[in-house]
Each structure stands twice: as structure tokens, then as C-alpha cells.
Protein backbone atom coordinates (compact mmCIF):
# COMPACT_ATOMS: atom_id res chain seq x y z
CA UNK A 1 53.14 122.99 94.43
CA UNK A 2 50.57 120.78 96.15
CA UNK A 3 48.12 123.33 94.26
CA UNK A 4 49.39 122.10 90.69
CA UNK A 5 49.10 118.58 91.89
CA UNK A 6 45.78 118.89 92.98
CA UNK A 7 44.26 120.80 89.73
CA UNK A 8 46.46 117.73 87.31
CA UNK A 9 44.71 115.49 89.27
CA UNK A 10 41.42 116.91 88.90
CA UNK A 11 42.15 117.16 85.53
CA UNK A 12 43.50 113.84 85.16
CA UNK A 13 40.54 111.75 86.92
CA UNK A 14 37.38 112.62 84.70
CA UNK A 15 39.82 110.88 82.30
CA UNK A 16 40.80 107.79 83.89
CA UNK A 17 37.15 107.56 84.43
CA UNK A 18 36.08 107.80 80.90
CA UNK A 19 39.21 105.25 79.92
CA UNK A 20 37.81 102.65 82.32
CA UNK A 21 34.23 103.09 81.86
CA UNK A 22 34.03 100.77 78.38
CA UNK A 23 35.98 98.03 80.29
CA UNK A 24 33.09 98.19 83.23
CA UNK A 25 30.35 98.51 81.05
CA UNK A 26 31.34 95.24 78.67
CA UNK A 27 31.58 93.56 82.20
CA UNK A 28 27.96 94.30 83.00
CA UNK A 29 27.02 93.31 79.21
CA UNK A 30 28.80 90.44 79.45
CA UNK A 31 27.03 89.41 82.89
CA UNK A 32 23.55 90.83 81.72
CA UNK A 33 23.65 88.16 78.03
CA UNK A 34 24.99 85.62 80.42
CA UNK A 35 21.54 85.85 83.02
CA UNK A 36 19.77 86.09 79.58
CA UNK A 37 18.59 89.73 79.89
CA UNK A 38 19.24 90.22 76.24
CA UNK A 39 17.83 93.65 75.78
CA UNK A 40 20.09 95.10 78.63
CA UNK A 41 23.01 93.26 77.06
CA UNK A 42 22.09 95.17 73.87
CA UNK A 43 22.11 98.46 75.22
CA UNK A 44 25.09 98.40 77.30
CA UNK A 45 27.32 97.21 73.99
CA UNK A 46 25.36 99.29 72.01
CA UNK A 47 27.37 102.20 74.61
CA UNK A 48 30.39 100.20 74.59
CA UNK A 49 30.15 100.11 70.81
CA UNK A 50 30.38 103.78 70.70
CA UNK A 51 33.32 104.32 72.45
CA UNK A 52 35.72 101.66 71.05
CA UNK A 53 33.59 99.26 68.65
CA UNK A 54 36.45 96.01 68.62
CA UNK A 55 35.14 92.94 66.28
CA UNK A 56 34.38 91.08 69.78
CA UNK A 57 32.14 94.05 70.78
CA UNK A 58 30.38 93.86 67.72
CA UNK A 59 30.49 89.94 67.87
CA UNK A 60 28.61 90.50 70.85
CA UNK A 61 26.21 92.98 69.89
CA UNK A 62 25.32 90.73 67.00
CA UNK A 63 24.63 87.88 69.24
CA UNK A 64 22.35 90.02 71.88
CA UNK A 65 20.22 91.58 69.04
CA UNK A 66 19.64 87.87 67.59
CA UNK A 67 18.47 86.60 71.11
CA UNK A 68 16.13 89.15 70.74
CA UNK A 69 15.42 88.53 67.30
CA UNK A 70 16.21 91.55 65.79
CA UNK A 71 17.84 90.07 62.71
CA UNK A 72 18.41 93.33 60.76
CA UNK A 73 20.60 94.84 63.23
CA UNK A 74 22.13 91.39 64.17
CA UNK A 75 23.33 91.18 60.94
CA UNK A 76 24.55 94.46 60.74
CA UNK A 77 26.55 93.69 63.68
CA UNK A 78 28.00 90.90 62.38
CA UNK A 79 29.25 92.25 59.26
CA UNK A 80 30.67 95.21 61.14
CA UNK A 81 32.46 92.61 63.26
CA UNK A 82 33.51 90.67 59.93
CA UNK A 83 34.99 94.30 58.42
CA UNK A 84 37.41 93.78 61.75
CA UNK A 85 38.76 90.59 61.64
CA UNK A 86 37.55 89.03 58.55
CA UNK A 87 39.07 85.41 59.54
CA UNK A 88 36.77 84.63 62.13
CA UNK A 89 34.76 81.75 61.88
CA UNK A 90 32.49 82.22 64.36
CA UNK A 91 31.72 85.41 63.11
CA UNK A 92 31.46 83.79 59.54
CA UNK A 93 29.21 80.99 60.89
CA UNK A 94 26.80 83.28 62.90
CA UNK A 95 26.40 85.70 60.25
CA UNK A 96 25.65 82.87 57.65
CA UNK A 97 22.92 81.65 60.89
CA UNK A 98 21.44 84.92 60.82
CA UNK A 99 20.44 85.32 57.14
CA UNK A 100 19.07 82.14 57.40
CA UNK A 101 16.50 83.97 59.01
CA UNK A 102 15.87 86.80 56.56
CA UNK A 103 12.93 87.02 53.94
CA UNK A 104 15.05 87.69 50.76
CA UNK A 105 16.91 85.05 49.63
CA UNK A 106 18.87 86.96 46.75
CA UNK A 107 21.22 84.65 44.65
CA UNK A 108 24.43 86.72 43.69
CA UNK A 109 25.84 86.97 40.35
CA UNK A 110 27.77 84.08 38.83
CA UNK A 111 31.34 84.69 38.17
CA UNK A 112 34.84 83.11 37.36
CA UNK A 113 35.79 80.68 39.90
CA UNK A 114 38.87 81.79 40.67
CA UNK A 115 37.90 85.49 41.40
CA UNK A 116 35.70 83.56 44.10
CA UNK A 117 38.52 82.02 45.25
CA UNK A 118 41.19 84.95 45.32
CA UNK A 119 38.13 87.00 47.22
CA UNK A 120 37.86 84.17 50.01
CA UNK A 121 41.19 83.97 50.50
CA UNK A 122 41.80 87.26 50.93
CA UNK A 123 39.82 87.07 54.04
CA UNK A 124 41.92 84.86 55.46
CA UNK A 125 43.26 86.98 57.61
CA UNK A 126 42.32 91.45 58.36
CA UNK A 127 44.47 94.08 56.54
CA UNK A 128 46.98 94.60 59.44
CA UNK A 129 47.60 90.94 59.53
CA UNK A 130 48.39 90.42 55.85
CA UNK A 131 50.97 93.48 56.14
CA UNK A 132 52.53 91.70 59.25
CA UNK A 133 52.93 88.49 57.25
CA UNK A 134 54.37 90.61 54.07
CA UNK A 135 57.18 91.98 56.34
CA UNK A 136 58.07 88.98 58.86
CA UNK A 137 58.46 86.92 55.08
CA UNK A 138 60.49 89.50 53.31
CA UNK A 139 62.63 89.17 56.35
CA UNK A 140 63.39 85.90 56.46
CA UNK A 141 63.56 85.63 52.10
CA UNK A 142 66.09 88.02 53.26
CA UNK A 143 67.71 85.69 55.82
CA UNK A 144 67.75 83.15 53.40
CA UNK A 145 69.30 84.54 50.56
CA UNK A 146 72.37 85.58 53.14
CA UNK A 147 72.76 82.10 54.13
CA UNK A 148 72.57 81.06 50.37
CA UNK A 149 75.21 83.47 49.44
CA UNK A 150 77.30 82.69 52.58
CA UNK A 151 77.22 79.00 53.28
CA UNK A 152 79.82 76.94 51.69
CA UNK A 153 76.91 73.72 51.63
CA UNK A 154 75.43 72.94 48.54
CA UNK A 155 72.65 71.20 50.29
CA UNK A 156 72.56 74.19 52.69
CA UNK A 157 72.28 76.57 49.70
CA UNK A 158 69.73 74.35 47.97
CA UNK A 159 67.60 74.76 50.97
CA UNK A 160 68.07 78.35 51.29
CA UNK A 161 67.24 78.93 47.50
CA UNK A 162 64.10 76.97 47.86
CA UNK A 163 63.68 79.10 50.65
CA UNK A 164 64.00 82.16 49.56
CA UNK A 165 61.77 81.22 46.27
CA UNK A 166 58.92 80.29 48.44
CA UNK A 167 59.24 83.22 51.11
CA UNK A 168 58.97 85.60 47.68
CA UNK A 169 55.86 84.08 46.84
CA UNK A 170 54.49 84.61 49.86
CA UNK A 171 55.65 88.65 50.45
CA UNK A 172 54.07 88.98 47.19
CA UNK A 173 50.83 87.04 47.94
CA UNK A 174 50.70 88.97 51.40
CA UNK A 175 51.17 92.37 49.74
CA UNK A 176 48.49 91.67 47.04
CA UNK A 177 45.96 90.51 49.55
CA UNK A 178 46.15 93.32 51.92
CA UNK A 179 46.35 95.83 48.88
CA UNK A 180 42.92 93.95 47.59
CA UNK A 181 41.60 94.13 50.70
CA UNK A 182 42.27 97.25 51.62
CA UNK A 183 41.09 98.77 48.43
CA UNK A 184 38.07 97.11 48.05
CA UNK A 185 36.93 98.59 51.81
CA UNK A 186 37.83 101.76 50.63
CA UNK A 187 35.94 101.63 47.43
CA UNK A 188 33.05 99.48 48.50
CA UNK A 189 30.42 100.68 51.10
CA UNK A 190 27.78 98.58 52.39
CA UNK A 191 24.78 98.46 54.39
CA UNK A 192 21.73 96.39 55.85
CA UNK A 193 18.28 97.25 55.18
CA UNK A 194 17.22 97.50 59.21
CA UNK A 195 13.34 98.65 57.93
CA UNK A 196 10.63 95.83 58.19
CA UNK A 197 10.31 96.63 54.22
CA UNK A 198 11.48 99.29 51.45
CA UNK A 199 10.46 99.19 47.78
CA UNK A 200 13.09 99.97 45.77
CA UNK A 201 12.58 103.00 42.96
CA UNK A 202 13.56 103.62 39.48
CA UNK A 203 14.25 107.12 40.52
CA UNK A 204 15.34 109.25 43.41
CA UNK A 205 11.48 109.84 44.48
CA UNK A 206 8.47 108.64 45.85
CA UNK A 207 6.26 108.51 42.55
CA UNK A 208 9.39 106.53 40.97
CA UNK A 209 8.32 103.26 39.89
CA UNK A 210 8.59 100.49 41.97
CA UNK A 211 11.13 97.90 40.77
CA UNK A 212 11.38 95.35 43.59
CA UNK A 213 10.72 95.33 47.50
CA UNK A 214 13.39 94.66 50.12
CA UNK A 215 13.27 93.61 53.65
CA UNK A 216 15.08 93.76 56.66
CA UNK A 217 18.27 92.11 56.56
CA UNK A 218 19.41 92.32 53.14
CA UNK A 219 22.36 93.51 52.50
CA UNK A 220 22.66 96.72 49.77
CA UNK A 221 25.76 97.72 47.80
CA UNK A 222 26.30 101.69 47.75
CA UNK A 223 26.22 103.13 44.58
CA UNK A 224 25.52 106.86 44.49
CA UNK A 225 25.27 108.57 48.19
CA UNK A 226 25.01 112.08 46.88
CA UNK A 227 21.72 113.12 47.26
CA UNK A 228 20.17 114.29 50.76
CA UNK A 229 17.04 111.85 51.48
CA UNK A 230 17.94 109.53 48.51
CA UNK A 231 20.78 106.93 47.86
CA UNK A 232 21.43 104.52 44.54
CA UNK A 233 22.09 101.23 46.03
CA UNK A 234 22.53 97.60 44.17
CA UNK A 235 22.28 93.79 45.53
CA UNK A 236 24.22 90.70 44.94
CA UNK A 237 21.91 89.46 41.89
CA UNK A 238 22.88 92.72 40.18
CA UNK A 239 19.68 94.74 40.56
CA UNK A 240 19.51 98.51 41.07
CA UNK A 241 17.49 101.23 42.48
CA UNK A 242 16.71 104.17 44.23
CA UNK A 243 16.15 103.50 48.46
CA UNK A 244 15.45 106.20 51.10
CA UNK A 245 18.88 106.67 53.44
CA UNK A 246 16.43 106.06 56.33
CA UNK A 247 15.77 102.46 54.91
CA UNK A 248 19.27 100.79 56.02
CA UNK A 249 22.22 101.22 58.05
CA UNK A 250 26.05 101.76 56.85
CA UNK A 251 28.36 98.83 57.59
């Protein structure tokens, strides 16, 4: 018996290791941005990162590469952390800091004003969120349809109309957001150009012709990821081209 016990926990150990070793190692980032030894900071998220990459992690990450001054990968970082929890404003606000910094200032497309606003909103809060307020209001549109039906109060069942009403509207506008969101991550793949420069090709080769010239830090739409070395990408002004896959990093 004692032989079984000792091979589990031999078994069991390397494990418990493993599990705890992200929770020490964001401890020692943590301490290492809070001395100000950014590049050590870097590395150990960068490992923590790998192993369970939460928005704070890459909120983090973000931060440590822009103390450093790596903008490229600090806004990678922060859009990564902004694909997690899209309602944080501190993410929002860095992020907007860091491509303050960048050399392209690209001007994105105009469109209808209330797609804009239907976009933002949908940000409000990350996927799982919007489902969780879709099912807590069904349930009480439920609730209040029961009390409607049951109370003998017409003030009571005026209440619990308008209730109801209102909690419909918003299970609906929760469903639609998360669907919206969810769809557009799934059909939308981004990245950040983390090379000091890449010139941007009418074709899939090097003796395409050159079109325009992006640096690091601008963020590329995917559009064709088929090919081996090459990928179609577009930016927010609607312009297209051919950049090598080497050029940027995925979202």
C-alpha cells in the first residue's frame, strides 16, 4: 500500500509544481516592474504568459515592454489583453497611450454613426459577460411576468409589465452583443507589425511593387493567410497588400 502512495505522490508533485509555478513567477514579475527592472519583468510574464495568458498578465506585459519602450510588442500586449476583457479602461486608455507613440498615424474609414456606436457598445463588457447578463435578465423577465399573471394589483401588474418589457429588451440586447462579438473574433484576425519597417506589396513577392511602408506598431487586418512566407493583410484606411508573416505578430 504505502508503495502506491508513494509512486501517486511522485506522480502527483511534478504537478503541483507546474500548477504553482505561474502564481510564483507573476510574484517575482510583479516585484521585478515594481524595483523598475523592466526587462526582467518582461521576461518572467512573457513565461507566465505562456502558461495561462489572463487579460491582467497581458495588461502587465504591455506595461513592462512600454517601460522599455518597445511599443510594437506593448501594443500587441495590450490588444491581446483588450481581446480578454474588452471593458477595461485602463487597458483602453494605455493602449490609446501607446499608439500615441507609433509612426503611422492611419485614419480609419468613415462609416455610419450608429455602426460606431453598436461596435463600442458591444465592448462594454467580454463575451462570457454579455451571456451572463442574457440569462440572469431572461430570468427575472421571467419572474416578472409570474408576478404579472399572479398578483391581484393593478399597480403591481403595471410594474411587472413594464418590467418584463424592459428585461426583454435587454435579453435581446445581451444576446445580440455577445453573438456580434463573438462572431466578429471568430471571423476577424488581427495583428501588430512588431518589425522596425515592412513595405507593403502588390503581390505575394519580393519584386511586387511597393504600395506603401508600415512600421512597428500598426495594427494589420488579416485577409488571406494561405500562403507559406506570404499573408494579404489590410489597415483601417482601407488599404491592401501583400506583407511577409515574419513582419507582425497575431493578436
Amino acid at each position: 500500500m504505502k508503495r502506491y502512495i508513494w509512486i501517486l505522490l511522485f506522480t502527483i508533485s511534478p504537478l503541483l509544481a507546474f500548477a504553482a509555478n505561474p502564481v510564483e513567477t507573476k510574484a517575482l514579475a510583479d516585484s521585478a516592474y515594481v524595483r523598475a527592472d523592466y526587462k526582467t519583468a518582461v521576461k518572467l510574464y512573457a513565461e507566465v504568459a505562456e502558461q495561462n495568458a489572463t487579460a491582467e498578465v497581458c495588461y502587465n506585459l504591455g506595461c513592462a515592454y512600454y517601460r522599455i519602450d518597445d511599443i510594437a510588442h506593448s501594443i500587441l500586449w495590450f490588444e491581446r489583453a483588450l481581446k480578454l476583457d474588452p471593458s477595461n479602461k485602463d487597458v483602453v486608455f494605455n493602449l490609446e497611450l501607446a499608439r500615441t507613440k507609433t509612426i503611422d498615424k492611419i485614419l480609419p474609414q468613415h462609416e455610419f454613426i450608429l455602426f460606431t456606436y453598436f461596435r463600442s457598445m458591444t465592448n462594454w463588457f467580454s463575451t462570457s459577460a454579455w451571456t451572463i447578463i442574457a440569462l440572469v435578465s431572461f430570468f427575472l423577465m421571467l419572474v416578472s411576468f409570474l408576478v404579472f399573471w399572479a398578483s391581484g394589483s393593478i399597480l403591481v401588474r403595471k410594474l411587472a409589465f413594464s418590467s418584463a418589457v424592459l428585461l426583454l429588451f435587454v435579453t435581446i440586447l445581451a444576446n445580440v452583443s455577445g453573438l456580434q462579438q463573438k462572431d466578429f473574433k471568430q471571423t476577424h484576425t488581427s495583428g501588430i507589425i512588431t518589425a522596425s519597417a515592412v513595405t507593403v506589396k502588390s503581390t505575394p513577392a519580393d519584386n511586387g511593387n511597393e504600395l506603401f511602408v508600415l512600421h512597428e506598431g500598426s495594427k494589420v487586418e488579416i485577409l488571406d493567410s494561405s500562403l507559406k512566407e506570404w499573408c494579404e493583410v489590410s489597415i483601417a484606411d482601407g488599404k491592401q497588400g501583400w506583407i511577409p508573416k515574419t513582419a507582425f505578430d497575431l493578436i
